[in-house]
PDB file of N, CA and C in Angstrom:
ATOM      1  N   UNK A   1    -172.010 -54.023-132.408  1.00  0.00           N
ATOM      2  CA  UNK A   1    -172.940 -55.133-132.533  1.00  0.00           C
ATOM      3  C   UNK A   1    -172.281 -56.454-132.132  1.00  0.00           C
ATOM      4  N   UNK A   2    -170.858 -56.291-132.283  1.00  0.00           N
ATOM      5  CA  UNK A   2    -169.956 -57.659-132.421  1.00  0.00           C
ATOM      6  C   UNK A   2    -170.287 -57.852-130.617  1.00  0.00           C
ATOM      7  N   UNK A   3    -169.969 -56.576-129.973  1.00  0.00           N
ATOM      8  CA  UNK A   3    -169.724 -56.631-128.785  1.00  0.00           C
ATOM      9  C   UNK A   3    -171.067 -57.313-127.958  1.00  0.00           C
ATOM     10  N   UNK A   4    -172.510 -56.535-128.113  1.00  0.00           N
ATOM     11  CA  UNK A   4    -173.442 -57.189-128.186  1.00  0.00           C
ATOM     12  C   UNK A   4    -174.080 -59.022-128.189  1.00  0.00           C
ATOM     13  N   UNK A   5    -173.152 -59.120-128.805  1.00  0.00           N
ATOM     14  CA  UNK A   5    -173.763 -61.061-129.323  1.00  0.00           C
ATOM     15  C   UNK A   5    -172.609 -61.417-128.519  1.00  0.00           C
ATOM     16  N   UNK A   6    -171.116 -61.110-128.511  1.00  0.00           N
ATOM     17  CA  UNK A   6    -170.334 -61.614-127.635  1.00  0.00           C
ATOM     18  C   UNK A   6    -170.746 -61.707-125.905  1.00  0.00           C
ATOM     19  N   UNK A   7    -171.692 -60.711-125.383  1.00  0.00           N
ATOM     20  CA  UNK A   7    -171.605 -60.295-123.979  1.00  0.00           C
ATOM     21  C   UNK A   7    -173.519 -61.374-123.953  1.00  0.00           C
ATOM     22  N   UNK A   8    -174.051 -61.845-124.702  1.00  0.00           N
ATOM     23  CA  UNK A   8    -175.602 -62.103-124.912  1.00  0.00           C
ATOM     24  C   UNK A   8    -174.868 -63.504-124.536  1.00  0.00           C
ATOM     25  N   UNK A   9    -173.838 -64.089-125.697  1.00  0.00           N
ATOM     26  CA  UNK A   9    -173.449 -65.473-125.630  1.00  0.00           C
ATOM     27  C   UNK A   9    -172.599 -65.820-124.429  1.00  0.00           C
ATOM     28  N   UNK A  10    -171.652 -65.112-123.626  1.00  0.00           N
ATOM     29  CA  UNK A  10    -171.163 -65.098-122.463  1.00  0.00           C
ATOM     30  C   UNK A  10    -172.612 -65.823-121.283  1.00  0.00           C
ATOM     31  N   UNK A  11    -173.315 -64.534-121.414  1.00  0.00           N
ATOM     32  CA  UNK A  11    -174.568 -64.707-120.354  1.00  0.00           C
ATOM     33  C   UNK A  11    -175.078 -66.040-120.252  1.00  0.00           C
ATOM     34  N   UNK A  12    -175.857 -66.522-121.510  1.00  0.00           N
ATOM     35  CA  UNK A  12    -176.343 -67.522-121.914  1.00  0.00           C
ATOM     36  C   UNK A  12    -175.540 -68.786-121.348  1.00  0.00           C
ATOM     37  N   UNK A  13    -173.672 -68.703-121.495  1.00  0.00           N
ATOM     38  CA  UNK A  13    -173.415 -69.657-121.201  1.00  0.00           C
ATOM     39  C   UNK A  13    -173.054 -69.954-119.608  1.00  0.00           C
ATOM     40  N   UNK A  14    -173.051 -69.046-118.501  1.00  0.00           N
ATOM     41  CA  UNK A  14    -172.787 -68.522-117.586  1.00  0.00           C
ATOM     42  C   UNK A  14    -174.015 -69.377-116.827  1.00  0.00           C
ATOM     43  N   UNK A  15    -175.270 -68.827-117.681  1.00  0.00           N
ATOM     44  CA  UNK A  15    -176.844 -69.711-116.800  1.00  0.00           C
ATOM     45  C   UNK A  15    -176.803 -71.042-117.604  1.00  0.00           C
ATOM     46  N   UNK A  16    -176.567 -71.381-118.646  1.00  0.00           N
ATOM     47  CA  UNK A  16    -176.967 -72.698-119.006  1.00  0.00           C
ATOM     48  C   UNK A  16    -175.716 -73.711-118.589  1.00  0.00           C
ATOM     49  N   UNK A  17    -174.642 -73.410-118.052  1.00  0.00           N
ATOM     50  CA  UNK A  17    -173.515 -74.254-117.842  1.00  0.00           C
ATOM     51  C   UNK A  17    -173.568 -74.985-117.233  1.00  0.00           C
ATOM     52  N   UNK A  18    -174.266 -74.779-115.545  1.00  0.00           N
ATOM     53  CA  UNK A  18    -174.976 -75.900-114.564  1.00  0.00           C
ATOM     54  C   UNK A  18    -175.112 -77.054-115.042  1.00  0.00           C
ATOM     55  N   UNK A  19    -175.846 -76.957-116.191  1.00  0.00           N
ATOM     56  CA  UNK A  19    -176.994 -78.160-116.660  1.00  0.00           C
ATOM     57  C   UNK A  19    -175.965 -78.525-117.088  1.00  0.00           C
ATOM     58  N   UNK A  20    -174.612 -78.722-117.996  1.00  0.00           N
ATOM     59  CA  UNK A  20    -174.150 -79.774-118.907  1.00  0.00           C
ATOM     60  C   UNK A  20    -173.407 -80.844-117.386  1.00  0.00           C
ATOM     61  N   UNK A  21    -173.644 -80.383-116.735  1.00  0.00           N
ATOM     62  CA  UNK A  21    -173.293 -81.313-115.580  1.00  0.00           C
ATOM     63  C   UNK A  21    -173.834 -82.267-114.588  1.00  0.00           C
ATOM     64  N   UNK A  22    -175.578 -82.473-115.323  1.00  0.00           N
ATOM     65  CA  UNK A  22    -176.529 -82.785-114.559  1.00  0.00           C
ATOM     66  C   UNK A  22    -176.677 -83.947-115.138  1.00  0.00           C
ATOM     67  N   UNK A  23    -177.024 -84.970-114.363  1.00  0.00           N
ATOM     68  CA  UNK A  23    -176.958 -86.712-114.817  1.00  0.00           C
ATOM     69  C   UNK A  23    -178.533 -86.395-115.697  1.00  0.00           C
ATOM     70  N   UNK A  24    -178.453 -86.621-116.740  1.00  0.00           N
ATOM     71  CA  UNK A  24    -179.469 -87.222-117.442  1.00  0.00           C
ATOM     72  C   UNK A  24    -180.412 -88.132-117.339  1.00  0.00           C
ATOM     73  N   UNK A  25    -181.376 -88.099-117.974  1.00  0.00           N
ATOM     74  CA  UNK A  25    -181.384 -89.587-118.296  1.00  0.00           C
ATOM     75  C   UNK A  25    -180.786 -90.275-119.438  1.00  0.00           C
ATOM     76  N   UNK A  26    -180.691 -91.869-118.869  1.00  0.00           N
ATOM     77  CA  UNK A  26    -179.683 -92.810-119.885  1.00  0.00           C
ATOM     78  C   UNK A  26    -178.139 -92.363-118.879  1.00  0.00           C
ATOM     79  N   UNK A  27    -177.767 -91.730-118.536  1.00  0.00           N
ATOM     80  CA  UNK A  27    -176.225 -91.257-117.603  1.00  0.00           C
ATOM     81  C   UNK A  27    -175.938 -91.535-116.743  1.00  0.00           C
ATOM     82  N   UNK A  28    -175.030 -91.666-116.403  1.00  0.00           N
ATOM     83  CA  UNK A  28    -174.433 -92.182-115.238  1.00  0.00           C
ATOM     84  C   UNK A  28    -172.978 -91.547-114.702  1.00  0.00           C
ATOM     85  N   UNK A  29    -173.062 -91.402-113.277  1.00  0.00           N
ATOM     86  CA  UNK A  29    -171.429 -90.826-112.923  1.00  0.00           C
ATOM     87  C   UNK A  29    -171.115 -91.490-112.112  1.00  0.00           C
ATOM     88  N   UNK A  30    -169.373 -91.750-112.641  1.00  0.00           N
ATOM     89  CA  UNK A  30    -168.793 -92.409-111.545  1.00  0.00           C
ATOM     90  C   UNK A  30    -168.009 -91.735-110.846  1.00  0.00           C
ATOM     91  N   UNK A  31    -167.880 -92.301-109.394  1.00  0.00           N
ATOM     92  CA  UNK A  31    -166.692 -91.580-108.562  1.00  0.00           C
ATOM     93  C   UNK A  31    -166.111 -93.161-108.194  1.00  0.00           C
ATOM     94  N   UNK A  32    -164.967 -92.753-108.574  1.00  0.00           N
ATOM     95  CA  UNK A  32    -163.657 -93.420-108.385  1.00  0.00           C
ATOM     96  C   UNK A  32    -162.691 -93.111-106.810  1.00  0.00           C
ATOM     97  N   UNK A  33    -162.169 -94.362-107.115  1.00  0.00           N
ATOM     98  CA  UNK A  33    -160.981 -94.132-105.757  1.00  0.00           C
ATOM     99  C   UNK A  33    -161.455 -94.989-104.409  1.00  0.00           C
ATOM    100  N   UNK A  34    -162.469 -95.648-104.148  1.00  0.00           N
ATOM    101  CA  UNK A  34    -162.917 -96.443-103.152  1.00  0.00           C
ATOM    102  C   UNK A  34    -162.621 -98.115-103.295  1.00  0.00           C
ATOM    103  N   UNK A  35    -161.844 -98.266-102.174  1.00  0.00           N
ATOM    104  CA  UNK A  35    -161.240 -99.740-102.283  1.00  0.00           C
ATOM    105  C   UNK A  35    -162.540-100.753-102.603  1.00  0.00           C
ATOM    106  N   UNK A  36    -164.186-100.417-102.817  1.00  0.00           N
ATOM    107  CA  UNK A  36    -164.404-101.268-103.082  1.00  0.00           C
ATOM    108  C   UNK A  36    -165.122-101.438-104.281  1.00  0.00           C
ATOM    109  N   UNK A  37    -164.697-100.399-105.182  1.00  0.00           N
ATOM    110  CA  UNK A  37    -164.734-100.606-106.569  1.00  0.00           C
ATOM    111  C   UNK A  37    -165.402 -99.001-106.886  1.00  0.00           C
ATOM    112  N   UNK A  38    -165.546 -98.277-107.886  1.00  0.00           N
ATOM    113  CA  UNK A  38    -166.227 -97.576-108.500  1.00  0.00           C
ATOM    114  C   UNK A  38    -167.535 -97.562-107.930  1.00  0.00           C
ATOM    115  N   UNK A  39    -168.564 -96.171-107.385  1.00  0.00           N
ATOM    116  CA  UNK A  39    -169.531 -95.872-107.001  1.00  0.00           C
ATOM    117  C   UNK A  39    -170.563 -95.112-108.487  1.00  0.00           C
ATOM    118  N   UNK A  40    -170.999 -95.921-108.619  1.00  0.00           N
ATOM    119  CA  UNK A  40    -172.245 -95.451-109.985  1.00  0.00           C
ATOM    120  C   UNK A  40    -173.476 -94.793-109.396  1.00  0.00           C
ATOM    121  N   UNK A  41    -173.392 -93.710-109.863  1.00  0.00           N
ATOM    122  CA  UNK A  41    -174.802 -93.195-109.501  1.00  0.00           C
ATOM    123  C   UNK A  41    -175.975 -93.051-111.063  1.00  0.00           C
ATOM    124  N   UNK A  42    -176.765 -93.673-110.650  1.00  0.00           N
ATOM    125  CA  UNK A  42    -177.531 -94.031-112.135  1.00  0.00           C
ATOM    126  C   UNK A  42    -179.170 -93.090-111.493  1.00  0.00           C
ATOM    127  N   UNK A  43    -178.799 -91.579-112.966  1.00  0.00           N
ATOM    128  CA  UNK A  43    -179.920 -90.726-112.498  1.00  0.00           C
ATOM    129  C   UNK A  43    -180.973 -91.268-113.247  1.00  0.00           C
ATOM    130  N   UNK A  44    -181.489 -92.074-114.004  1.00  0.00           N
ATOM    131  CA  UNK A  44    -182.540 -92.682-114.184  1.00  0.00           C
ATOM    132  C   UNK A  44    -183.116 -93.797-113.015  1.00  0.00           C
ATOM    133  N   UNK A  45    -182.511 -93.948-112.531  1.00  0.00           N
ATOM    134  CA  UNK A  45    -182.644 -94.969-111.283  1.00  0.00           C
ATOM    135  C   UNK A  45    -183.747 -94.314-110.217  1.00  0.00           C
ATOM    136  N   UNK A  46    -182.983 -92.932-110.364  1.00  0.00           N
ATOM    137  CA  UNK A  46    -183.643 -92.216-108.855  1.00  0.00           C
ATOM    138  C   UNK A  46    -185.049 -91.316-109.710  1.00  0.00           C
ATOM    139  N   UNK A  47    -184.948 -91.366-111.237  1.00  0.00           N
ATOM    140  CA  UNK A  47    -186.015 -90.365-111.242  1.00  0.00           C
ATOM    141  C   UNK A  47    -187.256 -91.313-111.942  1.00  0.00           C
ATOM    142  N   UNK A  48    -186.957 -92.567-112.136  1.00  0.00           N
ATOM    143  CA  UNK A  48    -187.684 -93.806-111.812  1.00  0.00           C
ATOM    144  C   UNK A  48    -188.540 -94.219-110.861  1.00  0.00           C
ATOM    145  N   UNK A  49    -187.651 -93.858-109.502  1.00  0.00           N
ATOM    146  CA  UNK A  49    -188.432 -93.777-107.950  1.00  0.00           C
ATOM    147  C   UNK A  49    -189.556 -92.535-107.968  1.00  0.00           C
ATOM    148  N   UNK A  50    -189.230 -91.696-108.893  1.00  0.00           N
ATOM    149  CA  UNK A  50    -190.175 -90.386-108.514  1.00  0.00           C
ATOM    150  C   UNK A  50    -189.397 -89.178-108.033  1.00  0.00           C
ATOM    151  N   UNK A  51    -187.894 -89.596-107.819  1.00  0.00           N
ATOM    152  CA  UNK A  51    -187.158 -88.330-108.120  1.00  0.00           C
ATOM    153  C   UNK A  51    -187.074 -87.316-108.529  1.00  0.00           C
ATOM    154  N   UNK A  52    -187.011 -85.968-107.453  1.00  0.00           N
ATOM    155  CA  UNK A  52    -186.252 -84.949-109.055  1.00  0.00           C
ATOM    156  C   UNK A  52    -185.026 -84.473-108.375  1.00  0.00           C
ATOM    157  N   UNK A  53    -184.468 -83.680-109.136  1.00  0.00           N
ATOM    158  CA  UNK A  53    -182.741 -83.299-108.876  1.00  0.00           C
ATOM    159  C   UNK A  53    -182.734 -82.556-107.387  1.00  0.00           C
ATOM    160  N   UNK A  54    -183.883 -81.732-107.257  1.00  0.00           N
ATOM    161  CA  UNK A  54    -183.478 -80.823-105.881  1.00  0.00           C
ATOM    162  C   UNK A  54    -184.088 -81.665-104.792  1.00  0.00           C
ATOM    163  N   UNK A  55    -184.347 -83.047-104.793  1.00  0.00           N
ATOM    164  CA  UNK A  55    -184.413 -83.865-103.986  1.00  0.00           C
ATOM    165  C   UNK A  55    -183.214 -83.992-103.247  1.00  0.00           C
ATOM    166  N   UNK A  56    -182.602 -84.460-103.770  1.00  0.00           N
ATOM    167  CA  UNK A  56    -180.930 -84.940-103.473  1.00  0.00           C
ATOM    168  C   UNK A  56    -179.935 -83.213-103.211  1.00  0.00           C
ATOM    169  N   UNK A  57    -180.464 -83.000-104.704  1.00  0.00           N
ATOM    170  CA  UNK A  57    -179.550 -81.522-104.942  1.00  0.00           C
ATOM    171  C   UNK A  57    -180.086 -79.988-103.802  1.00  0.00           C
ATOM    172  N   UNK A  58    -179.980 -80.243-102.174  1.00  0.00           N
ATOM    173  CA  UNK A  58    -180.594 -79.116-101.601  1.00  0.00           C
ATOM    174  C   UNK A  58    -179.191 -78.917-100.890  1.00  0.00           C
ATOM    175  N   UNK A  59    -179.245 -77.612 -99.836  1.00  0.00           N
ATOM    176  CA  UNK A  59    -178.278 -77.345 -98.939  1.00  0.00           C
ATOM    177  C   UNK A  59    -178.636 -77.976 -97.776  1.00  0.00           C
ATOM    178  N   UNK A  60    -179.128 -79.088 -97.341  1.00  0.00           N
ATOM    179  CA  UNK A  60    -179.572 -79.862 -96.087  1.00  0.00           C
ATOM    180  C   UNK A  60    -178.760 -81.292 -96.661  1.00  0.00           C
ATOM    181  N   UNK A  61    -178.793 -81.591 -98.006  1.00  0.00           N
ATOM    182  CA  UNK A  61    -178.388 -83.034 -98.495  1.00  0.00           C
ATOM    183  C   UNK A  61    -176.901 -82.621 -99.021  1.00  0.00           C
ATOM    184  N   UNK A  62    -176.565 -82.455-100.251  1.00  0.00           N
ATOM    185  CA  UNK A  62    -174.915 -81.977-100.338  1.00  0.00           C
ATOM    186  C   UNK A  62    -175.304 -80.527-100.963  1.00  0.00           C
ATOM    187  N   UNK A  63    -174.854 -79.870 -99.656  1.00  0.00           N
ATOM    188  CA  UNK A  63    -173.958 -78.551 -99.691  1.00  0.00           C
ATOM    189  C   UNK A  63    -173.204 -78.233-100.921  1.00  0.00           C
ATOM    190  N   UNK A  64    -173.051 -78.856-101.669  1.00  0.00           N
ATOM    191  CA  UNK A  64    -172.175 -78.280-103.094  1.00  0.00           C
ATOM    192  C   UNK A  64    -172.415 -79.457-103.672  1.00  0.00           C
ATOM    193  N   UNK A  65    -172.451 -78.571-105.240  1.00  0.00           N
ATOM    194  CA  UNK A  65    -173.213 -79.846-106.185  1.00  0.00           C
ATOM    195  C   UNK A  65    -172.319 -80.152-107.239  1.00  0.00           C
ATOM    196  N   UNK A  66    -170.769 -79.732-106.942  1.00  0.00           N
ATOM    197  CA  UNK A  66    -169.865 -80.220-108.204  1.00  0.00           C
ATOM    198  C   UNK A  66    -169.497 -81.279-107.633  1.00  0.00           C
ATOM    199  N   UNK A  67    -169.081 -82.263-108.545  1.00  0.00           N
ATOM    200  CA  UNK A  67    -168.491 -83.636-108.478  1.00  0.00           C
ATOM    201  C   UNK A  67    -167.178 -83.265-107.816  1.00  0.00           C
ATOM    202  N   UNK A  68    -166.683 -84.250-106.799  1.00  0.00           N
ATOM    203  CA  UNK A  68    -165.255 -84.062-106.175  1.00  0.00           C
ATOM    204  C   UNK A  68    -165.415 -83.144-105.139  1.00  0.00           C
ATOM    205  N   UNK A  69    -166.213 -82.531-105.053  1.00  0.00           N
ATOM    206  CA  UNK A  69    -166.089 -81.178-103.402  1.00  0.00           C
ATOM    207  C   UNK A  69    -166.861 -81.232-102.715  1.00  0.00           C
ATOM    208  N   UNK A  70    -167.217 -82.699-102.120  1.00  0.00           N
ATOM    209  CA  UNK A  70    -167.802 -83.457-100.880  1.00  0.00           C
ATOM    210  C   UNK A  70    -167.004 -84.957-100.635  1.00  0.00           C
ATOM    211  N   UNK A  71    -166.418 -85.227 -99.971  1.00  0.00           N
ATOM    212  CA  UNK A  71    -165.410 -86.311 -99.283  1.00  0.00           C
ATOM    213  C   UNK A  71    -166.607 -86.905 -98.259  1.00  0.00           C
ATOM    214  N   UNK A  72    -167.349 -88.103 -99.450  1.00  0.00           N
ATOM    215  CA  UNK A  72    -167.986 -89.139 -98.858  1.00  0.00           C
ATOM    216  C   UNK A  72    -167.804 -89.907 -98.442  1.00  0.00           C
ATOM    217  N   UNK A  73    -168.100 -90.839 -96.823  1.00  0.00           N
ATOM    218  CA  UNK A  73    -167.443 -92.061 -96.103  1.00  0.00           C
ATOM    219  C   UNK A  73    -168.742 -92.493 -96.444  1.00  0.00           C
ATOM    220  N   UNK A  74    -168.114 -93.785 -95.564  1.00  0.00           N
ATOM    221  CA  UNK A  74    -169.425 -94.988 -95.526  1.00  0.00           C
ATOM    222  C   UNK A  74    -169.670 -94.409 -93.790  1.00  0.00           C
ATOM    223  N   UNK A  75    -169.040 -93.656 -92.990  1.00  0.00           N
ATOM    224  CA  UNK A  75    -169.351 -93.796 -91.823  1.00  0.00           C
ATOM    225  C   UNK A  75    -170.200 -92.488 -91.732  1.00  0.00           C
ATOM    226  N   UNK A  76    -170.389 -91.498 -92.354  1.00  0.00           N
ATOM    227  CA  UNK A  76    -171.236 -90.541 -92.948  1.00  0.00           C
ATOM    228  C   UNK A  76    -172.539 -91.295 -93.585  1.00  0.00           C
ATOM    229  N   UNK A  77    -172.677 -91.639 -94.546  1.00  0.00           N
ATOM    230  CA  UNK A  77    -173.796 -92.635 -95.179  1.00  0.00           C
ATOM    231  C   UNK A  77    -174.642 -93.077 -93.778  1.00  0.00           C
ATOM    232  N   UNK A  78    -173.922 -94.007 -93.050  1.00  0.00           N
ATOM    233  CA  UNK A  78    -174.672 -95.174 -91.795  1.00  0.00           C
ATOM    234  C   UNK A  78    -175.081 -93.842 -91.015  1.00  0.00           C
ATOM    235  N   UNK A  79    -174.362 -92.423 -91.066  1.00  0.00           N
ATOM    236  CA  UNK A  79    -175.370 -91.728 -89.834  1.00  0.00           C
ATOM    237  C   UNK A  79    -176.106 -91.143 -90.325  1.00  0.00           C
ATOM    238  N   UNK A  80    -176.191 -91.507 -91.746  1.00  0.00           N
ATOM    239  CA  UNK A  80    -178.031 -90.498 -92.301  1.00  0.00           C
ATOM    240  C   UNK A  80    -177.179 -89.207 -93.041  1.00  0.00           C
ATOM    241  N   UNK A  81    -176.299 -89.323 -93.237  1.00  0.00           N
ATOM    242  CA  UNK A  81    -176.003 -88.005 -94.517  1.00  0.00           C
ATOM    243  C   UNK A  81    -176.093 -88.352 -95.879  1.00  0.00           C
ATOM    244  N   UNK A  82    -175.675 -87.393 -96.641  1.00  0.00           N
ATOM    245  CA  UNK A  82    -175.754 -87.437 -98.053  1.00  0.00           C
ATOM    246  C   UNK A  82    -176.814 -88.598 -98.290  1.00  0.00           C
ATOM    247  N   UNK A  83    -176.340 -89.441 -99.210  1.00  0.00           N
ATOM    248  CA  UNK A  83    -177.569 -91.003 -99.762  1.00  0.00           C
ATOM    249  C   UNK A  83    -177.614 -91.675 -98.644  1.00  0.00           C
ATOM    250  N   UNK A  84    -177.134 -91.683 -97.183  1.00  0.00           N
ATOM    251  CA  UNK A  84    -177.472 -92.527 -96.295  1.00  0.00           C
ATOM    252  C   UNK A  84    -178.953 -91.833 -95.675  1.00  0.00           C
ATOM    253  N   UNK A  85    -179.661 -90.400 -96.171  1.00  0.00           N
ATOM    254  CA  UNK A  85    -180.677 -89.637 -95.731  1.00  0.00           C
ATOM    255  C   UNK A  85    -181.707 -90.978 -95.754  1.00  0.00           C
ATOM    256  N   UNK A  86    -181.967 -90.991 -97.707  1.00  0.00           N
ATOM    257  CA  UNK A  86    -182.876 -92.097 -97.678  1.00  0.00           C
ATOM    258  C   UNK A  86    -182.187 -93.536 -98.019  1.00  0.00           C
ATOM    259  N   UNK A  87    -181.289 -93.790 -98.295  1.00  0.00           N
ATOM    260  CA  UNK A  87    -180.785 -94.865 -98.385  1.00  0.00           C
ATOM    261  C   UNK A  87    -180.678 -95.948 -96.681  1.00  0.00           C
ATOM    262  N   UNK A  88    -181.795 -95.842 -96.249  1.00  0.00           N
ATOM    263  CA  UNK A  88    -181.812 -96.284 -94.789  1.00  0.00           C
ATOM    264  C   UNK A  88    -182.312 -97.581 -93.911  1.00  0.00           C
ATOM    265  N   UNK A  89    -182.989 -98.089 -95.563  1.00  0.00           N
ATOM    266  CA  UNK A  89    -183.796 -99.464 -95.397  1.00  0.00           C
ATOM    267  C   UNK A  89    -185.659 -99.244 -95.189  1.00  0.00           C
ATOM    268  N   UNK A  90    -185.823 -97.705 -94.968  1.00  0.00           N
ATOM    269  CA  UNK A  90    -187.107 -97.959 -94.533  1.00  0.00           C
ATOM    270  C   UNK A  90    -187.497 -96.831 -96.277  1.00  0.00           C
ATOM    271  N   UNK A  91    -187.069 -95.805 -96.391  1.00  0.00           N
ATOM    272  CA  UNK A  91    -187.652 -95.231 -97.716  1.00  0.00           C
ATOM    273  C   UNK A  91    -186.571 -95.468 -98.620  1.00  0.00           C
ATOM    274  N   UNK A  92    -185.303 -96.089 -98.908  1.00  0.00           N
ATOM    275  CA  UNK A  92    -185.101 -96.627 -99.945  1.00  0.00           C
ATOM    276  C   UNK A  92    -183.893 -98.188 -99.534  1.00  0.00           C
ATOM    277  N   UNK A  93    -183.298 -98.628-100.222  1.00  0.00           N
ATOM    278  CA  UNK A  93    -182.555-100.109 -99.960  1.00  0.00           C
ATOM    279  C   UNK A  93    -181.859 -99.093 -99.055  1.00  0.00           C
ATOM    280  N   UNK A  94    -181.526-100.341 -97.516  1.00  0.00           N
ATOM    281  CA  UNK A  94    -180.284-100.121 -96.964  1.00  0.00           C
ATOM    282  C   UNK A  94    -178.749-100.315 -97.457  1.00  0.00           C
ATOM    283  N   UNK A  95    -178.092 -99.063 -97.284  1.00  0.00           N
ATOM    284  CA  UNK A  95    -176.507 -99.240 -97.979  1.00  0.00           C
ATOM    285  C   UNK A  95    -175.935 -99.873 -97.176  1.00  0.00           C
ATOM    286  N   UNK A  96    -176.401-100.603 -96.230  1.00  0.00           N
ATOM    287  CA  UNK A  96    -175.395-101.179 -95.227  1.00  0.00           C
ATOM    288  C   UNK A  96    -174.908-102.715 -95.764  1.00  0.00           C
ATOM    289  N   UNK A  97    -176.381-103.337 -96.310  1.00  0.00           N
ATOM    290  CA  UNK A  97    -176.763-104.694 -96.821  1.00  0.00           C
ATOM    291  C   UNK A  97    -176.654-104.425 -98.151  1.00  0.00           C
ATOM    292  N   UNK A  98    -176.511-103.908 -98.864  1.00  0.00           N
ATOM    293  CA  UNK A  98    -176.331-103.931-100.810  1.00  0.00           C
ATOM    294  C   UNK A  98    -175.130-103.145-101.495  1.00  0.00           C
ATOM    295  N   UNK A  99    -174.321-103.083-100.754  1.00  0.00           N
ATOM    296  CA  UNK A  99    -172.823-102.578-101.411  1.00  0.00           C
ATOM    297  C   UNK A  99    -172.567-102.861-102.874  1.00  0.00           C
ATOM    298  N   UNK A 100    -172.955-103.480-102.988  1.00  0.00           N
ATOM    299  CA  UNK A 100    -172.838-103.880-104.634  1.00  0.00           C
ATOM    300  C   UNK A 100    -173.668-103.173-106.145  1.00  0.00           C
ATOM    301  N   UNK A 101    -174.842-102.759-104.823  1.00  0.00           N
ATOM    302  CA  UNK A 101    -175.763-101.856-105.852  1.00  0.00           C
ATOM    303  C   UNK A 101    -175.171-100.414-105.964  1.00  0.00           C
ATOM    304  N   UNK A 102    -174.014 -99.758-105.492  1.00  0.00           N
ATOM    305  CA  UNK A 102    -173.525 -98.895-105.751  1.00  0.00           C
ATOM    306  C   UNK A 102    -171.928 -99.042-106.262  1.00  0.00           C
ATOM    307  N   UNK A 103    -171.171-100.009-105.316  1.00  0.00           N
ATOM    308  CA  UNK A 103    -169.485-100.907-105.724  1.00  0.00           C
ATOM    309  C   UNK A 103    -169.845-101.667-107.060  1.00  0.00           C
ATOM    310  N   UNK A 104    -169.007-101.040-107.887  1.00  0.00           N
ATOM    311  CA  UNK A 104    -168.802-102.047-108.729  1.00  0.00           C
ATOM    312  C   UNK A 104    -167.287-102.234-109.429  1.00  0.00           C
ATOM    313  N   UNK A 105    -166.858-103.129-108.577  1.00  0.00           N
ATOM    314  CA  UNK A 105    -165.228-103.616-108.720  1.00  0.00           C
ATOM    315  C   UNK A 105    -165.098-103.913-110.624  1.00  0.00           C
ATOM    316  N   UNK A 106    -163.900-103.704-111.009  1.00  0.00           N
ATOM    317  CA  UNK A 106    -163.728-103.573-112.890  1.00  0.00           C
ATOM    318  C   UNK A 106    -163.518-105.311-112.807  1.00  0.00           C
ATOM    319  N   UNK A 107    -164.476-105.381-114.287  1.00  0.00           N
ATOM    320  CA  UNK A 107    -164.019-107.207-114.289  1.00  0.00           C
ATOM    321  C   UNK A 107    -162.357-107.321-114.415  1.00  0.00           C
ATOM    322  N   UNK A 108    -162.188-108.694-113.912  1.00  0.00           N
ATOM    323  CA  UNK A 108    -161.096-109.490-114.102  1.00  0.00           C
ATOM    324  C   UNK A 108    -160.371-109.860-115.373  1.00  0.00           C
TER     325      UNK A 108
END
């Protein structure tokens, strides 16, 4: 029986694990390491617009959906990948002109 609830609770956590990694709402993730400050992605922001996760989250937009195993440029973005898809000026703000709405350098 022991074996039973051990191999039920394995499963369970195997399919529900995805999700503890999924921006919420109220959440936010940062990716670090860009000289021009910290990149915030705020998932209330996008599901505000009318968002949902497999908007962004398909194999046409990023190919893999763990944090860290996509190496994003800005010169990727300007040709229409990843958030430069809609981030383009015509269906959402251009990233070219609002760096700041994603950079946010640590106060002084």
């Amino acid at each position: 029986m022991k074996i039973r609830i051990a191999a039920v609770c394995a499963v369970l956590m195997c399919v529900t694990g995805g999700s503890a990694f999924a921006v919420g709402t109220g959440k936010t993730l940062e990716f670090k390491g860009s000289p021009m400050g910290t990149v915030i992605f705020d998932g209330t922001a996008h599901k505000n617009a009318g968002l949902t996760c497999s908007d962004c989250h398909n194999p046409e937009m990023f190919p893999k959906m763990k944090q860290g195993t996509v190496k994003i440029t800005m010169s990727d973005l300007y040709a229409g990948k990843y958030c430069g898809r809609c981030h383009n000026g015509k269906k959402a703000f251009f990233i070219k002109e609002n760096c700041t709405r994603c950079h946010h350098k640590p106060a002084s």
